[in-house]
C-alpha atoms as a PDB file:
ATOM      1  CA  UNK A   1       0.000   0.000   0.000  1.00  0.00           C
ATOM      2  CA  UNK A   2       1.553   3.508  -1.081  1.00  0.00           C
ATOM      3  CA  UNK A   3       0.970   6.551   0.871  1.00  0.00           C
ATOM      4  CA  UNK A   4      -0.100   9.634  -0.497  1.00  0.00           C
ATOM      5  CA  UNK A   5       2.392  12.525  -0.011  1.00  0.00           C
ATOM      6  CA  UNK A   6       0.428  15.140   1.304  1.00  0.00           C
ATOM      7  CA  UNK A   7      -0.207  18.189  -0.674  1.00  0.00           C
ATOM      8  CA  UNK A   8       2.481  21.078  -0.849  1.00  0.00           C
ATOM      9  CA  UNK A   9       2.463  25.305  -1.347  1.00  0.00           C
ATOM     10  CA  UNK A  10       3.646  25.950  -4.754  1.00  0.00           C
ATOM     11  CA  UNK A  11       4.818  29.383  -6.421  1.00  0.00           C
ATOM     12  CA  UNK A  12       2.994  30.829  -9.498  1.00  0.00           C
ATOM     13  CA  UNK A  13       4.920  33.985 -11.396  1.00  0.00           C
ATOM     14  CA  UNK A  14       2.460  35.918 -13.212  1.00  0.00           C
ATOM     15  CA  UNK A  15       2.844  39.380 -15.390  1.00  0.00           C
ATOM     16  CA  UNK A  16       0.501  42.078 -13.895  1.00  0.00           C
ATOM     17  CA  UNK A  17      -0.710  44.464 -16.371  1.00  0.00           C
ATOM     18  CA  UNK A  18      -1.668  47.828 -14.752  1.00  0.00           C
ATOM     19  CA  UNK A  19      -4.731  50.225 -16.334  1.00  0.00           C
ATOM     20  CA  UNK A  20      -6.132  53.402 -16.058  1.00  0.00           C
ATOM     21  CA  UNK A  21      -8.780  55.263 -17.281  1.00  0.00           C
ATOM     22  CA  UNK A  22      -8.681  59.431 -16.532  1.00  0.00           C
ATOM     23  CA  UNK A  23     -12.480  60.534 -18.204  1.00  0.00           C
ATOM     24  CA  UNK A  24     -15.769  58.620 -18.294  1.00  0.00           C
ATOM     25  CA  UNK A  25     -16.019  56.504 -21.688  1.00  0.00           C
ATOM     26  CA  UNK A  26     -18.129  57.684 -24.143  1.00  0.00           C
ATOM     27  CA  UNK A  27     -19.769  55.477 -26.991  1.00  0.00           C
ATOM     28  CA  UNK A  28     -22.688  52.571 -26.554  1.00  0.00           C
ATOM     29  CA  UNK A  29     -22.615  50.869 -23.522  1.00  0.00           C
ATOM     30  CA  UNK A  30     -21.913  46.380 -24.266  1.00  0.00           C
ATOM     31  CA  UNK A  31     -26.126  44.750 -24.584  1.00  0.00           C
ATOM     32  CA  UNK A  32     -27.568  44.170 -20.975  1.00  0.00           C
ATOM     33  CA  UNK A  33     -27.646  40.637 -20.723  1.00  0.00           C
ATOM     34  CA  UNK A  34     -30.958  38.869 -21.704  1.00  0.00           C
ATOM     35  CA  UNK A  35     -31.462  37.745 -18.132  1.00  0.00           C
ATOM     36  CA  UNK A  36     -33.152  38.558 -15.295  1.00  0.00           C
ATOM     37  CA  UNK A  37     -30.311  40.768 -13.582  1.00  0.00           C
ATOM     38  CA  UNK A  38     -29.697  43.017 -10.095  1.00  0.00           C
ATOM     39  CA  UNK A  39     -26.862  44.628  -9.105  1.00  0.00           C
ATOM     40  CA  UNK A  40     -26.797  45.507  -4.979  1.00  0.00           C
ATOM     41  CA  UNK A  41     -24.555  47.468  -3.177  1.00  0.00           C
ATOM     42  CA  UNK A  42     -23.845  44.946   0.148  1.00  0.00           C
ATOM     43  CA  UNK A  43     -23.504  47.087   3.170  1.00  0.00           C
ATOM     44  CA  UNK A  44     -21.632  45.874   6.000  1.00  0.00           C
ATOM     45  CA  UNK A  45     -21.801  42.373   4.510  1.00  0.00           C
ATOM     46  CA  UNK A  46     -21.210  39.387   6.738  1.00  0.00           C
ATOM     47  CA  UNK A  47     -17.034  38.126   6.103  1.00  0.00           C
ATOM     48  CA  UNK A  48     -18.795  34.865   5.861  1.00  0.00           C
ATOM     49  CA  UNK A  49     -20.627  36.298   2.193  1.00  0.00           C
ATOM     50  CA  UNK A  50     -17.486  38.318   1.273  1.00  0.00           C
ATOM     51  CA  UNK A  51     -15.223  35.076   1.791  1.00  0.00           C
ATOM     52  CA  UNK A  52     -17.707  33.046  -0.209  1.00  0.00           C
ATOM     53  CA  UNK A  53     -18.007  36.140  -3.235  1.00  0.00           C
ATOM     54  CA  UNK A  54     -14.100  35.592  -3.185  1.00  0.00           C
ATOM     55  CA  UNK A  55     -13.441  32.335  -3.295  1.00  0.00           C
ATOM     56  CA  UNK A  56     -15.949  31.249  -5.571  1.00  0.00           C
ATOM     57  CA  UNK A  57     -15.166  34.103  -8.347  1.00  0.00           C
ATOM     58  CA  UNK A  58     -11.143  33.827  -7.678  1.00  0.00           C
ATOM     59  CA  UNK A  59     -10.326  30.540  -7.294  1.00  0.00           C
ATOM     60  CA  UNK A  60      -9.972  29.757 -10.568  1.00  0.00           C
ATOM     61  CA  UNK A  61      -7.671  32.636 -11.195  1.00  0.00           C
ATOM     62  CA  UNK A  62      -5.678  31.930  -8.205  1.00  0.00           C
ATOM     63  CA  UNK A  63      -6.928  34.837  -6.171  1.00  0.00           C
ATOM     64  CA  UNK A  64      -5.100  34.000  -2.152  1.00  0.00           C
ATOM     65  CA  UNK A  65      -4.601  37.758  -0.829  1.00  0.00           C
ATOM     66  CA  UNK A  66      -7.699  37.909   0.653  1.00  0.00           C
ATOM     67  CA  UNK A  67      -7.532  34.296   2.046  1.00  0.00           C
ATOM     68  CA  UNK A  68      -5.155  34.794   3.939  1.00  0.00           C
ATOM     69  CA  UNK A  69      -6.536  37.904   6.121  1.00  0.00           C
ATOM     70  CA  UNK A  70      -7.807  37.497   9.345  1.00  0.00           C
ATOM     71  CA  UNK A  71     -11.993  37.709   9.671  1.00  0.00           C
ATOM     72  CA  UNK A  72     -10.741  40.609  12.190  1.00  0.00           C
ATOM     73  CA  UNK A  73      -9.132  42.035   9.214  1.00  0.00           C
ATOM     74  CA  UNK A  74     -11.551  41.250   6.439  1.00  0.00           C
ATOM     75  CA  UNK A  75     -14.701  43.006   8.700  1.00  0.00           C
ATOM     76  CA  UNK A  76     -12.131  46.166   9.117  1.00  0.00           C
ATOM     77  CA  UNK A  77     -11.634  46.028   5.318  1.00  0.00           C
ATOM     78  CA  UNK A  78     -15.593  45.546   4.689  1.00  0.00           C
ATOM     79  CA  UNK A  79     -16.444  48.097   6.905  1.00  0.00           C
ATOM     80  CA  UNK A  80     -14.671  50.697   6.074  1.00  0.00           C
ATOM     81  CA  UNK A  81     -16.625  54.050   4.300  1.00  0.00           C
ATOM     82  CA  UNK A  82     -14.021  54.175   1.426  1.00  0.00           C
ATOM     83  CA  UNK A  83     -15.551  50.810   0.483  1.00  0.00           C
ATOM     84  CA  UNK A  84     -18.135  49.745  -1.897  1.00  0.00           C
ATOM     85  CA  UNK A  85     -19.298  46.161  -2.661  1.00  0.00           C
ATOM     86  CA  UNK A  86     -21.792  45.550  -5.689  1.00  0.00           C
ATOM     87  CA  UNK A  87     -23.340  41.954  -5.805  1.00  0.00           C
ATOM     88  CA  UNK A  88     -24.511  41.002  -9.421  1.00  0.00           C
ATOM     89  CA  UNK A  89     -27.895  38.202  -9.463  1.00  0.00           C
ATOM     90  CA  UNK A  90     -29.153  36.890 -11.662  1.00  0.00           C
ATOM     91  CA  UNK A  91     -32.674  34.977 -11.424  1.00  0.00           C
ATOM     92  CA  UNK A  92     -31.568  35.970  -8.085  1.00  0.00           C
ATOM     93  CA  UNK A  93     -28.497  34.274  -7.460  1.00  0.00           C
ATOM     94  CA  UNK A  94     -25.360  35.420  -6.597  1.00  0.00           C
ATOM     95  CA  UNK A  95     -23.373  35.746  -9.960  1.00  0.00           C
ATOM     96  CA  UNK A  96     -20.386  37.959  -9.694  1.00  0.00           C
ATOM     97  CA  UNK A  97     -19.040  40.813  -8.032  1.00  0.00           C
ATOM     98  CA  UNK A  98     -17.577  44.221  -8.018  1.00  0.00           C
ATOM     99  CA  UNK A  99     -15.280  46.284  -5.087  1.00  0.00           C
ATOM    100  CA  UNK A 100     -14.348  49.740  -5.115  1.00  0.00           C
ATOM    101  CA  UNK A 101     -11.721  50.933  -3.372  1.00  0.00           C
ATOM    102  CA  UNK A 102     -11.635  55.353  -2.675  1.00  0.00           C
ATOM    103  CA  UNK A 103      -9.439  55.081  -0.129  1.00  0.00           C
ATOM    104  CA  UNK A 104      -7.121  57.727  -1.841  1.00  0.00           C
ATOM    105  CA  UNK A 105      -8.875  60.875  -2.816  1.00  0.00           C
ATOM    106  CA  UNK A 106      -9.858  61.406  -5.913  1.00  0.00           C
ATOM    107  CA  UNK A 107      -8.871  57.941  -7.044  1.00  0.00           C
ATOM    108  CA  UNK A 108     -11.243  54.833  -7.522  1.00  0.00           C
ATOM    109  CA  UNK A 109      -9.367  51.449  -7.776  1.00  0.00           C
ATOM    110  CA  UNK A 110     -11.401  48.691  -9.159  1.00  0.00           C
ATOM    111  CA  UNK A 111      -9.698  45.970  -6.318  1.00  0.00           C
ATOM    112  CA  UNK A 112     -11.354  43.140  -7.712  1.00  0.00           C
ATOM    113  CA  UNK A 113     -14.354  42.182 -10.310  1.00  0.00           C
ATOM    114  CA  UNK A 114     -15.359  38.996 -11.304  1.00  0.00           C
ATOM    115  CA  UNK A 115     -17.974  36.298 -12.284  1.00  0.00           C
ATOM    116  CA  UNK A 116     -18.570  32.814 -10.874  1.00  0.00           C
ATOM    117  CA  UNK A 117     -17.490  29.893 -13.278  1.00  0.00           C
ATOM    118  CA  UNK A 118     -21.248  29.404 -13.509  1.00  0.00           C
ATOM    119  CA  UNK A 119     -21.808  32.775 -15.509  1.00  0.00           C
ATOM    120  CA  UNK A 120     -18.380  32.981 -17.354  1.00  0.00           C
ATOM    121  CA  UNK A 121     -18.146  32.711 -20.825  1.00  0.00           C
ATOM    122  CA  UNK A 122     -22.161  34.557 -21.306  1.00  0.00           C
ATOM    123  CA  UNK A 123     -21.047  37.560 -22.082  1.00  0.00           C
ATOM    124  CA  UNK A 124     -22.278  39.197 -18.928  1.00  0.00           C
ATOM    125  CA  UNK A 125     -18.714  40.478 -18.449  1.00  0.00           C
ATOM    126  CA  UNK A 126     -18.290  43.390 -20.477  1.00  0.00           C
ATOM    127  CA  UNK A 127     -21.564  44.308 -19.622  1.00  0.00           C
ATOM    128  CA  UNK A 128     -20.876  44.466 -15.474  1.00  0.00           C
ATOM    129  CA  UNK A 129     -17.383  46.184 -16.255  1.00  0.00           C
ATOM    130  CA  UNK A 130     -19.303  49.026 -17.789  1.00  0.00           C
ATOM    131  CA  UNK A 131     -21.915  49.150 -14.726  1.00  0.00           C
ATOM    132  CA  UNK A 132     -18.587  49.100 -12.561  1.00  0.00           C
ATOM    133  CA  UNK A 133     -17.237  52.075 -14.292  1.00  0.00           C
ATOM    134  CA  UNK A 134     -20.370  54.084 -13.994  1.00  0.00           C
ATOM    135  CA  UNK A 135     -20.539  53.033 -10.405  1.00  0.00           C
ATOM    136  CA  UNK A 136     -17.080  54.509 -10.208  1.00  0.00           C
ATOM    137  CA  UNK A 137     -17.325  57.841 -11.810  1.00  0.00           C
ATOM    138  CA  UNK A 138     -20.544  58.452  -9.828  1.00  0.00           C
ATOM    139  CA  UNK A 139     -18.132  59.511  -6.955  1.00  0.00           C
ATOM    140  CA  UNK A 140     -15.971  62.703  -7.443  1.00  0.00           C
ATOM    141  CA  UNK A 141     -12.649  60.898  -8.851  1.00  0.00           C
ATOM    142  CA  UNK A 142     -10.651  62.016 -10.861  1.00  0.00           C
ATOM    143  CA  UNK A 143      -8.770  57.936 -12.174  1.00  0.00           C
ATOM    144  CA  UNK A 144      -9.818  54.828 -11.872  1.00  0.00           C
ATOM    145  CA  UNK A 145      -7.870  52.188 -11.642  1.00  0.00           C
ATOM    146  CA  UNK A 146      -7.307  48.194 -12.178  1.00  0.00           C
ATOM    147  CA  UNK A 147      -5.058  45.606 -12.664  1.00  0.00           C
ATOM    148  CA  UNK A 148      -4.976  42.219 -14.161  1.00  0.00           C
ATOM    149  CA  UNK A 149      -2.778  39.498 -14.435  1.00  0.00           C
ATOM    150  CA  UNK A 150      -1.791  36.581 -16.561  1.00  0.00           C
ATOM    151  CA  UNK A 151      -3.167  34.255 -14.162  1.00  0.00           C
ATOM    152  CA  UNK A 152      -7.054  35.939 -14.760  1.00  0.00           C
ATOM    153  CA  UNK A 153      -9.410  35.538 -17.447  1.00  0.00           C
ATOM    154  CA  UNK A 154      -7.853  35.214 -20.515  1.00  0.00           C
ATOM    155  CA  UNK A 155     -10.061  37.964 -21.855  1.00  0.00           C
ATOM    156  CA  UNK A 156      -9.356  40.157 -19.083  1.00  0.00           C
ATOM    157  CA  UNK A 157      -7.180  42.577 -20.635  1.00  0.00           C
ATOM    158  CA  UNK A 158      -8.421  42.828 -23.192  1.00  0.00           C
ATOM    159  CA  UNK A 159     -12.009  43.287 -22.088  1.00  0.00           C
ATOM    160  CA  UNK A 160     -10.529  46.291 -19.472  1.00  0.00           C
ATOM    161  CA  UNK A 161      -8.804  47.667 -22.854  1.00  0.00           C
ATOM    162  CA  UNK A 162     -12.029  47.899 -25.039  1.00  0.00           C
ATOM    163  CA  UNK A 163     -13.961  49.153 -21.564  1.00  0.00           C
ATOM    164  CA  UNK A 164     -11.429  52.417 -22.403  1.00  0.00           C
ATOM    165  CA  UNK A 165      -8.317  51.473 -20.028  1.00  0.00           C
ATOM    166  CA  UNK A 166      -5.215  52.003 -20.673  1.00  0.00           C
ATOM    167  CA  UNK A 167      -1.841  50.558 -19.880  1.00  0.00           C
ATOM    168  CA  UNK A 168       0.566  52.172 -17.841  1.00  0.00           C
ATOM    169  CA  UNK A 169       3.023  49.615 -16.597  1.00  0.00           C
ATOM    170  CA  UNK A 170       3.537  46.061 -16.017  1.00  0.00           C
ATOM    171  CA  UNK A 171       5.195  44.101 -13.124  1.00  0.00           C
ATOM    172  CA  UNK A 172       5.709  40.305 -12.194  1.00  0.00           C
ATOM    173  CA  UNK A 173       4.767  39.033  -8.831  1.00  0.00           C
ATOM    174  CA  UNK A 174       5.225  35.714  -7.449  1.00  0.00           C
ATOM    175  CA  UNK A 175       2.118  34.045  -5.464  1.00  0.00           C
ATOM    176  CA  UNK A 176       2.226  31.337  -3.550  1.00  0.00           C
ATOM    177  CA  UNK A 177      -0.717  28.823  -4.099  1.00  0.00           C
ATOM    178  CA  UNK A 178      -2.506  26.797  -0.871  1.00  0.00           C
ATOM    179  CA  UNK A 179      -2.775  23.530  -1.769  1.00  0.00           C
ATOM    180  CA  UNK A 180      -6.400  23.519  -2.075  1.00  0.00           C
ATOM    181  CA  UNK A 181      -6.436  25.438  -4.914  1.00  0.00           C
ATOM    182  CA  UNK A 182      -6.041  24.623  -8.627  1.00  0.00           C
ATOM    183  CA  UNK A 183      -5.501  26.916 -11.472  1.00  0.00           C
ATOM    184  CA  UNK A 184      -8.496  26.093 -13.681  1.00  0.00           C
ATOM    185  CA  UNK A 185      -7.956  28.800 -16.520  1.00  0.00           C
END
């Protein structure tokens, strides 16, 4: 009888692509998707939700920053006013999400967006970046601001590109993956 070895950590490089956008995008917003759809702002949402939002949306992706807070950290994070927290349903499930981040003035950074694996590939994504920059620019700001990396979408950049981003520099970082996760992109 073998034994299993038990799983390990591994490292994952990745190139992160950093984006801007300065001025509201003109032009045709992307078709609202032919679905019953709801986007909520969660206020002082449970970490419990929040974790759940996360993992679901980022695991395939490789998201573990948040993971690896605290729930003393993560409620700080969740409560604080600078914060904002859209929740897309649809036919009244939970379906994706957006945060906003205004904790520098004048600036919005869009800290993370996403869609569970169950509404990927619909082409409901371009169509809840574009909500997510309106939600943005509703607040006196002056930039927003995202980043991607090769381990995300592989439409991502693409998609923040045609959304009216631009590119201002690019990085590599080095994450180190749990075990429990798996890259599934």
């Amino acid at each position: 009888m073998t034994k299993e070895k038990p799983p390990v950590e591994r490292s994952v490089t990745a190139v992160v692509t950093y984006l801007m956008m300065e001025n509201l995008p003109g032009g045709a917003p992307p078709p609202r998707p032919m679905l019953k759809t709801a986007i909520l702002r969660a206020y002082d949402p449970p970490v419990h939700f929040y974790r759940y939002l996360y993992d679901v949306v980022g695991r395939p992706y490789l998201w573990t920053e948040r993971r690896c807070w605290s729930d003393a950290e993560l409620s700080a994070h969740l409560l604080s006013e600078k914060l904002e927290l859209y929740v897309l349903h649809i036919a009244g499930v939970p379906a994706g999400f957006i945060e906003l981040d205004f904790a520098e003035d004048g600036v919005c950074q869009l800290a993370y967006f996403g869609l569970t694996p169950d509404f990927t590939g619909r082409r409901i994504g371009p169509w809840l970046l574009h909500q997510a920059i309106e939600l943005a620019w509703a607040q006196p700001i002056g930039k927003l601001l995202v980043s991607t990396c090769t381990l995300d979408h592989k439409k991502a950049l693409s998609t923040y590109q045609r959304a009216g981003f631009s590119v201002y520099a690019r990085g590599e970082k080095t994450i180190t993956v749990p075990p429990d996760m798996e890259n599934e992109t």
